[in-house]
Protein backbone atom coordinates (compact mmCIF):
# COMPACT_ATOMS: atom_id res chain seq x y z
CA UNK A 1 56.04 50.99 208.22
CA UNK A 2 58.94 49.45 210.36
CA UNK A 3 61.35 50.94 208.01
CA UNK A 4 60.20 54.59 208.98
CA UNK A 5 60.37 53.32 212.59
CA UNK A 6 64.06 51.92 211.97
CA UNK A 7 65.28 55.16 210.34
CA UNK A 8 64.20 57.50 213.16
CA UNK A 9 66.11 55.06 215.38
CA UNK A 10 69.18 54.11 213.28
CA UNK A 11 71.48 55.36 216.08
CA UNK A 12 70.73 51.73 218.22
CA UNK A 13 73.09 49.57 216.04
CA UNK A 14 70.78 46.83 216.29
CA UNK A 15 67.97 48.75 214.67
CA UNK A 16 70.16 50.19 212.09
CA UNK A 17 70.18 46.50 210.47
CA UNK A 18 66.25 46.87 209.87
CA UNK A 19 67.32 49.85 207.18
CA UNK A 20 69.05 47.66 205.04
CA UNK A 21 67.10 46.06 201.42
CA UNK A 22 68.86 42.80 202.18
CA UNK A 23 67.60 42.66 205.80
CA UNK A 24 64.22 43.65 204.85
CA UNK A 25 63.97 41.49 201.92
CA UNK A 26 64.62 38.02 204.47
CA UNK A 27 62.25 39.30 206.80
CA UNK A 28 59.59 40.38 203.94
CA UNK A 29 60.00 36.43 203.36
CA UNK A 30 60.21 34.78 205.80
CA UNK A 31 56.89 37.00 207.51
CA UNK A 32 54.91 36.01 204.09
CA UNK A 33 55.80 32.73 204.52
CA UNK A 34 55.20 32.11 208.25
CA UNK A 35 52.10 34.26 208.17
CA UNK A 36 50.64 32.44 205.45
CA UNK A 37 50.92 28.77 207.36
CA UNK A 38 49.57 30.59 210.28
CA UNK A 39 46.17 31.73 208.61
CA UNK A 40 46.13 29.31 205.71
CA UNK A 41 43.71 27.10 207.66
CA UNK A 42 41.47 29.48 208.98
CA UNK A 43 41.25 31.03 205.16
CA UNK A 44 40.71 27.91 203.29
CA UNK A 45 37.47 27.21 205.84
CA UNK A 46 35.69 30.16 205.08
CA UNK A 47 35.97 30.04 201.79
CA UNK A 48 34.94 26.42 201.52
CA UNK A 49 31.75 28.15 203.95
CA UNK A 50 31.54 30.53 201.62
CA UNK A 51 30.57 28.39 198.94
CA UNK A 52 34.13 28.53 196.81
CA UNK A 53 34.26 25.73 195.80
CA UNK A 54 35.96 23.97 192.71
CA UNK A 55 33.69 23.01 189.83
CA UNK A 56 36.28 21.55 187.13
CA UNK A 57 35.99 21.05 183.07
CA UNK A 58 36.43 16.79 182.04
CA UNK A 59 39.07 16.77 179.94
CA UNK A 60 38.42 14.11 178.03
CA UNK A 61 38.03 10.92 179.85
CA UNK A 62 40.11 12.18 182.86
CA UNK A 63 38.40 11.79 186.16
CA UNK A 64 38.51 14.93 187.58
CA UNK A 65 35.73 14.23 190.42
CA UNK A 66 38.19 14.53 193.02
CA UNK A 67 38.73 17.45 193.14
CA UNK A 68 34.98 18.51 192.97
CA UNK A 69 34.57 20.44 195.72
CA UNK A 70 37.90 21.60 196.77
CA UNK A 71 38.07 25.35 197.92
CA UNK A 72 39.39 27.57 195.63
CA UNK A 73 40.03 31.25 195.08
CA UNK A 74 43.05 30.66 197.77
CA UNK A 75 44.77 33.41 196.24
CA UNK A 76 43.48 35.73 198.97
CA UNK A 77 45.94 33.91 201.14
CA UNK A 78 48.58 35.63 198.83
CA UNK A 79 47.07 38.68 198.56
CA UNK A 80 46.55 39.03 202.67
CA UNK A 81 49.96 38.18 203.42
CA UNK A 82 51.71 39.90 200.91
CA UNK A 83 49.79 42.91 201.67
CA UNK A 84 50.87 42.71 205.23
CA UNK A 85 54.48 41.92 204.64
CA UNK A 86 54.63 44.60 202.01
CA UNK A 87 53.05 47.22 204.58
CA UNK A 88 55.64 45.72 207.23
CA UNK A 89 58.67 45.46 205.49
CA UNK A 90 58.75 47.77 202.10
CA UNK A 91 59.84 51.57 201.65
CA UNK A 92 56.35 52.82 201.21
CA UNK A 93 58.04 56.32 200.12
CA UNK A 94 58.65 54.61 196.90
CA UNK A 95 56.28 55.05 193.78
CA UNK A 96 57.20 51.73 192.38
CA UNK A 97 55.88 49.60 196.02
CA UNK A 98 52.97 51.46 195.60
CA UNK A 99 52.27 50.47 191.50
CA UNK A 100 52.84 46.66 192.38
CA UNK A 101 50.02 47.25 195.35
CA UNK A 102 47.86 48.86 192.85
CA UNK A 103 48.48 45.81 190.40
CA UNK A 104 47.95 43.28 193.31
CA UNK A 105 44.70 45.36 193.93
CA UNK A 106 43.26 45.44 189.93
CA UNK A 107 44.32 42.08 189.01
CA UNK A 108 43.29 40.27 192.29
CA UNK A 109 40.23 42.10 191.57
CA UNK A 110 39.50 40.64 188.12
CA UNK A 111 40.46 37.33 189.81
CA UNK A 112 37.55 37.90 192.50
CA UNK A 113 34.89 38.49 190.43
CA UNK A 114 35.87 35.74 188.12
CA UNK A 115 35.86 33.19 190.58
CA UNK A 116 32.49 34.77 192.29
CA UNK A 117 30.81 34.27 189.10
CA UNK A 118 32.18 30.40 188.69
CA UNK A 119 30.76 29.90 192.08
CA UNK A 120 27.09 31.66 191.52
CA UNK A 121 26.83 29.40 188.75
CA UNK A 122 28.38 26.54 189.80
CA UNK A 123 30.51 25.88 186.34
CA UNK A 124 34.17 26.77 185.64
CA UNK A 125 33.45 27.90 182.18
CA UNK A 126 30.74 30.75 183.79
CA UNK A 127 33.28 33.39 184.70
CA UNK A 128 33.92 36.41 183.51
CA UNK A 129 33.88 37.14 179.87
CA UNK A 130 37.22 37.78 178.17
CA UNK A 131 36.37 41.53 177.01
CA UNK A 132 35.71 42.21 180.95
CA UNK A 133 39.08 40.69 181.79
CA UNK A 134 40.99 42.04 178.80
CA UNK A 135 39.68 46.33 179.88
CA UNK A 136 40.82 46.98 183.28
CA UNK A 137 44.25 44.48 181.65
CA UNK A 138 44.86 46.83 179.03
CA UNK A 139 43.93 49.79 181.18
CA UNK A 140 46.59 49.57 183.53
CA UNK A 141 48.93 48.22 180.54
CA UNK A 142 48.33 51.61 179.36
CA UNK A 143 48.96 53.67 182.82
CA UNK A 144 52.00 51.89 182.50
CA UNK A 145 53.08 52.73 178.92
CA UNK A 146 52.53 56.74 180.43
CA UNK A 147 54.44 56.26 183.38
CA UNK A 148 57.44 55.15 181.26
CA UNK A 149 56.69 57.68 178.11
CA UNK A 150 56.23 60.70 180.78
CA UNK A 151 58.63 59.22 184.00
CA UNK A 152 56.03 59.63 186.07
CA UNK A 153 56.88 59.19 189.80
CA UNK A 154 59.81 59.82 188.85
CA UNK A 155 60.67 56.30 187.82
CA UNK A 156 62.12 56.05 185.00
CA UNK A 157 64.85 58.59 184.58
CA UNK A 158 67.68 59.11 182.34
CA UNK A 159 70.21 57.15 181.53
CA UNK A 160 73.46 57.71 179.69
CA UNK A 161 71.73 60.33 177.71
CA UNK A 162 68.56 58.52 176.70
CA UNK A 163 65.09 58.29 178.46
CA UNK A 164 64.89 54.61 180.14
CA UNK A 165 61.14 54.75 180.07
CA UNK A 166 61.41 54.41 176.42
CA UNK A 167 63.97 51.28 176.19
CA UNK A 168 64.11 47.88 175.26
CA UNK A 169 66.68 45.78 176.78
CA UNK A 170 67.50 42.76 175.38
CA UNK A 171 70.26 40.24 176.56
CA UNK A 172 73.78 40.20 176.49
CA UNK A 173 73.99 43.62 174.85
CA UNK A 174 75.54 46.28 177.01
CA UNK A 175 73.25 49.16 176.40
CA UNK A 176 69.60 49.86 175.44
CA UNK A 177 68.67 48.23 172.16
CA UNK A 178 66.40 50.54 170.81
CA UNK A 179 64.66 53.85 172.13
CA UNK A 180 61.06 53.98 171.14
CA UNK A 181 58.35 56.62 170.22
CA UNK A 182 56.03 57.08 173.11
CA UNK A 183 53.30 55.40 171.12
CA UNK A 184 55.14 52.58 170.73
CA UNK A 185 56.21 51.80 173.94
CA UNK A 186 52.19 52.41 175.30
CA UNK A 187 51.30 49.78 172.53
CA UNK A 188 53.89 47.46 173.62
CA UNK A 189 52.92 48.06 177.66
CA UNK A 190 49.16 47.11 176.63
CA UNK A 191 50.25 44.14 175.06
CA UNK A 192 52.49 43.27 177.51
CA UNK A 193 49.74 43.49 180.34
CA UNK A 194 47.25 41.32 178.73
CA UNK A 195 49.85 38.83 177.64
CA UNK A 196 51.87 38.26 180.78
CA UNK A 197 49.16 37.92 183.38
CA UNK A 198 46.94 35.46 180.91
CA UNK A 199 49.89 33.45 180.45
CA UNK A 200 50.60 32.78 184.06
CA UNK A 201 46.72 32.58 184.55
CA UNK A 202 46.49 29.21 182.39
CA UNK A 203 49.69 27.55 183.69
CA UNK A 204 47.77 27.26 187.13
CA UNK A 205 45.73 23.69 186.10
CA UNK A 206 47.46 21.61 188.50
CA UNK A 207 48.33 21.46 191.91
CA UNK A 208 51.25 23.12 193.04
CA UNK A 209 52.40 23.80 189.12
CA UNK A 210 52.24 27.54 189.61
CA UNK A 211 53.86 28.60 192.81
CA UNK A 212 57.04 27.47 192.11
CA UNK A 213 57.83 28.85 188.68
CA UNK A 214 56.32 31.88 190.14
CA UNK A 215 58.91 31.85 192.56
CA UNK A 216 61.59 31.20 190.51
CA UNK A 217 60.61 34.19 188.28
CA UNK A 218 60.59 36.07 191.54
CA UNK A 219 63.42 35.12 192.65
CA UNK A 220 65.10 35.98 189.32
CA UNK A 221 63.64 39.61 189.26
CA UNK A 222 64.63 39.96 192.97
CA UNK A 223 68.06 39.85 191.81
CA UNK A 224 68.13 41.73 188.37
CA UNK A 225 65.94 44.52 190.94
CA UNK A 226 68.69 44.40 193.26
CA UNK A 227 71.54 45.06 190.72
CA UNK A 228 70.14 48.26 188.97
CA UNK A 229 69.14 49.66 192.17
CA UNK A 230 72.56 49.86 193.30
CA UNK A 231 75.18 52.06 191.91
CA UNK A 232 78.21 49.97 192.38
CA UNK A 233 76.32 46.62 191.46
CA UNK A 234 75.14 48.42 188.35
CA UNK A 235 78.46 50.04 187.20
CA UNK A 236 80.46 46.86 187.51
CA UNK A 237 77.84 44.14 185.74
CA UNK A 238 77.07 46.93 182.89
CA UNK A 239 72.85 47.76 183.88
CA UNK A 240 71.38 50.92 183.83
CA UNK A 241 71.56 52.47 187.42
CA UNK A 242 67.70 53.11 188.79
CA UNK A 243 67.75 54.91 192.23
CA UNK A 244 65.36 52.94 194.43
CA UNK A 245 64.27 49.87 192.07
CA UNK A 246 66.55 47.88 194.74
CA UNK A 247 62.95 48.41 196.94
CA UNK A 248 61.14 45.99 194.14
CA UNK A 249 63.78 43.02 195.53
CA UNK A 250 62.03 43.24 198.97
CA UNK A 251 58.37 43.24 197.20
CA UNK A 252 59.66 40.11 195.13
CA UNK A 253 61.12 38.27 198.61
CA UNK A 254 58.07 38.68 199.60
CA UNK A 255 56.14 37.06 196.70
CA UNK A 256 58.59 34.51 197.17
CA UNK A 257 57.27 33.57 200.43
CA UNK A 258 53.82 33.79 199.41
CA UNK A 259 54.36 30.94 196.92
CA UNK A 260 56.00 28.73 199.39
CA UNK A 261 53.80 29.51 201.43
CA UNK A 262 50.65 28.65 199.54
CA UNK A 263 52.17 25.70 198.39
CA UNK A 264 52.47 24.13 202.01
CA UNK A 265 48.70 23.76 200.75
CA UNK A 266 48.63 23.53 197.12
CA UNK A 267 51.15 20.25 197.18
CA UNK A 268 49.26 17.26 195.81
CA UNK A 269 46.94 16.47 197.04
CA UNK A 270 45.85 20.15 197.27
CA UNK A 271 43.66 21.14 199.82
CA UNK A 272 43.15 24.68 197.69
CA UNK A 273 43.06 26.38 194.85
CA UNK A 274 44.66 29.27 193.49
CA UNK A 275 41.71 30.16 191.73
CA UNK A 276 41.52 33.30 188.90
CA UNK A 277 42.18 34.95 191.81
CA UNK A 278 45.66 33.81 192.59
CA UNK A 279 47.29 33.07 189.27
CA UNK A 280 45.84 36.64 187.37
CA UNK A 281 47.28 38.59 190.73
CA UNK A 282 50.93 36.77 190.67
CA UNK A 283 51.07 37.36 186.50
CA UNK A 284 49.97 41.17 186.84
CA UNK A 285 52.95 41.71 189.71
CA UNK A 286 55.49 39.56 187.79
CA UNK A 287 54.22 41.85 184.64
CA UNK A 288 54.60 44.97 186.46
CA UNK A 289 57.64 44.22 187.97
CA UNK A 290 59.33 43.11 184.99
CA UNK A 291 58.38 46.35 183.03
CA UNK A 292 59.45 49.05 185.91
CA UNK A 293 62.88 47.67 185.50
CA UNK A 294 62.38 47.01 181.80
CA UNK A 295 63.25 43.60 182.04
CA UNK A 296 60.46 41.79 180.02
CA UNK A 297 62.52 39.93 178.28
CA UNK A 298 64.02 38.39 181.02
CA UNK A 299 61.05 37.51 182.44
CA UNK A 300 59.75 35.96 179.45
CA UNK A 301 62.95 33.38 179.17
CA UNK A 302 62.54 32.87 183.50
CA UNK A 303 58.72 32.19 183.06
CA UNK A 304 59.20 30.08 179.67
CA UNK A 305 56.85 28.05 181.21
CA UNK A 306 54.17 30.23 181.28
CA UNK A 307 54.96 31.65 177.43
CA UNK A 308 54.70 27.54 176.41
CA UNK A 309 51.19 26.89 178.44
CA UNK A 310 49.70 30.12 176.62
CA UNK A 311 50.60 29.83 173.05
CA UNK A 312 50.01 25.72 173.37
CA UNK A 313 46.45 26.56 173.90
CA UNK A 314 46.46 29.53 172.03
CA UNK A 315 47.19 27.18 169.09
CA UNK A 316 45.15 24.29 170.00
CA UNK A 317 41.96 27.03 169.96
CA UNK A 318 42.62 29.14 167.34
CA UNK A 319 43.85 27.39 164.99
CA UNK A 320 43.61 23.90 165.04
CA UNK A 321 39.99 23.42 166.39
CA UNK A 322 38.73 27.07 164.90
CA UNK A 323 40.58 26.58 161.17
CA UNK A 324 40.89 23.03 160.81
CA UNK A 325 38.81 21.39 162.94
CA UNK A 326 41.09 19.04 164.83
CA UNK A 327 43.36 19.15 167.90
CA UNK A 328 47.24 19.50 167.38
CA UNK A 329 47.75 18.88 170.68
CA UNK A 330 46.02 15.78 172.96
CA UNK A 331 45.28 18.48 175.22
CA UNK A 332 45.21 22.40 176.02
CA UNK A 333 47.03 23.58 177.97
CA UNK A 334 49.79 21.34 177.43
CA UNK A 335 49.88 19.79 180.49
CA UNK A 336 46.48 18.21 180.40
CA UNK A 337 47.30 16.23 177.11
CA UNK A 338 50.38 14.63 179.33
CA UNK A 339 47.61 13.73 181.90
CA UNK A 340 44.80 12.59 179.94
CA UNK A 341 46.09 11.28 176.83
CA UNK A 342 49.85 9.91 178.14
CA UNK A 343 48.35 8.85 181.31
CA UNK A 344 51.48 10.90 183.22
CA UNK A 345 51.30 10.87 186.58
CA UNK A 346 50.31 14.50 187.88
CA UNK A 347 52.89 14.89 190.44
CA UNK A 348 55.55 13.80 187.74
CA UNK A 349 54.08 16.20 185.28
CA UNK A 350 54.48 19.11 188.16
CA UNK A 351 58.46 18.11 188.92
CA UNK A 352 58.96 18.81 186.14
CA UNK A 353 57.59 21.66 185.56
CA UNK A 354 59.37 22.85 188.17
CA UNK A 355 62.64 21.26 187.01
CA UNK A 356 62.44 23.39 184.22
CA UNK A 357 61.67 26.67 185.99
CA UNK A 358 65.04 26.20 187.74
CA UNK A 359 66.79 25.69 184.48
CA UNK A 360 65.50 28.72 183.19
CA UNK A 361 66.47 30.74 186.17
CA UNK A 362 69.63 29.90 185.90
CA UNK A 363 69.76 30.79 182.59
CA UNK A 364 69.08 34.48 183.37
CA UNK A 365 70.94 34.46 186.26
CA UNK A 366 73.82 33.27 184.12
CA UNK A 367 73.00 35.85 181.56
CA UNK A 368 73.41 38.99 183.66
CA UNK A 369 76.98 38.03 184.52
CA UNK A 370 77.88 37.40 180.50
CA UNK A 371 76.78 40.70 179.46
């Protein structure tokens, strides 16, 4: 919206600035992030009135009445202030802005009713059922395998001779690994849906453990975004050159903010939750994000964290407790055998969490230069 307002006045030289990704990226920010301590308060309160309130699982012996009670489904904080900075701040010309709203919109969505149905019945294990969550997932995993097969929007074009929609980019090798059949790469989009956002969905068990490997994953993709949508950038560090993904940088400052943000609330002791809500809407935009630049892979090493909290209880489920009826694990997800069953101090387990979140964003940010 200001962007359209800025270009129809770039002749003031002080306007002119507000044209510029890197300008509107710091603002996207830094309006996420100061809108969301503005309204943070007044959010939290009416959903605590609204009866969202936290009914957690024991684990174990673990005394988890503390946090009986505590308002959850705080994720509309994100999604409110990242819509607004998004509207504010982003090129809303471009397809791709447009495909993260519509993720924000579907996954925040399954999210909602999730945590609705948690709070009619006053139990965390009375949400939605998996096959509801897993449809609309795969849906939109699928209307994102045809955007890629078919470039719709005009989004994934051409690139040395090869269609982009159809890659898979791995690390440090110069060009496109492999060029798919369009069945393939739907297949591998579905997948890729279900997986991504589930994964980020159980690492949210603690408070503040999410937001900031979220942000580092953002912050990674805000980068990687920034590099193939400029020409020069591209060219010189070897990336496929994709006219306008430089706009999914601003959408991921903005995320960025919204983490921060949420965690001036979600420290320990948290006085919200992210809720379903939340942690489904930041994995389908990190998912969505990742795969309009084809950078999955990437994201997977950035969000290690969220890969090693998904297949720890994926493990623990299905096949120690289904199969061979023990635990492998003290706990599932991983971080609530530290707690119960090490006695590890929460915060401690968080730190570092988020210790190695930074690692791993190094990691790919040291990886683009050694291609």
């Amino acid at each position: 919206m200001l962007l359209f307002l800025a270009e129809r006045l770039s002749d003031i030289p002080v306007v002119n600035a507000f044209t510029y990704t890197t300008t509107r990226a710091l603002l996207g920010f830094l309006t996420a992030f100061i809108l969301s301590l503005l309204i943070g308060q007044p959010v939290i309160k009416q959903l605590y009135l609204r009866g969202y309130k936290d009914y957690p699982r024991a684990y174990g012996q673990d005394n988890v009445g503390s946090k009986k009670y505590t308002p959850t489904m705080g994720g509309v904080l994100i999604a409110i202030t990242a819509m607004i900075a998004s509207l504010l701040w982003a090129d809303l010309s471009d397809a791709r802005v447009w495909i993260v709203i519509a993720s924000v919109v579907l996954h925040g969505g399954i999210g909602y009713f999730d945590d609705t149905a948690k709070k009619n019945a006053k139990n965390a294990d009375k949400g939605m059922s998996r096959i509801g969550k897993l449809i609309p997932q795969a849906g939109f995993g699928v209307f994102l395998g045809l955007c890629a097969c078919f470039n719709w929007f005009d989004i994934f074009p051409m690139v040395d001779g090869d269609h982009f929609g159809k890659a898979i980019i791995l690390p440090f090798f110069k060009a496109p690994f492999m060029i798919v059949p369009g069945i393939v790469m739907v297949i591998l989009a579905t997948g890729w849906s279900i997986g991504i956002s589930n994964a980020v969905n159980y690492t949210d068990g603690l408070d503040g453990m999410l937001s900031v490997p979220a942000f580092f994953c953002f912050l990674v993709l805000a980068v990687y975004s920034f590099v193939m949508g400029n020409a020069t950038n591209a060219d010189y560090l070897l990336y496929p050159f994709l006219s306008g993904a430089n706009e999914l940088s601003v959408i991921c400052s903005i995320f960025m903010g919204c983490c921060l943000g949420f965690l001036w609330f979600n420290s320990f002791p948290a006085e919200v939750f992210m809720g379903d809500f939340g942690s489904l809407l930041l994995g389908g935009v990190l998912m969505t994000i990742a795969f309009l630049m084809h950078q999955e892979v990437i994201l997977v090493i950035s969000g290690g964290i969220f890969m090693f909290q998904f297949f720890s209880s994926a493990i623990q489920d299905y096949y120690f407790i289904k199969f061979k009826g023990e635990r492998g694990f003290r706990g599932g997800p991983f971080h609530q055998g530290l707690k119960t069953s090490y006695k590890m101090a929460e915060a401690k387990i968080v730190v570092r969490y988020w210790i190695v979140s930074a690692i791993l964003a190094a990691m790919c940010l040291v990886v683009m230069k050694l291609r």
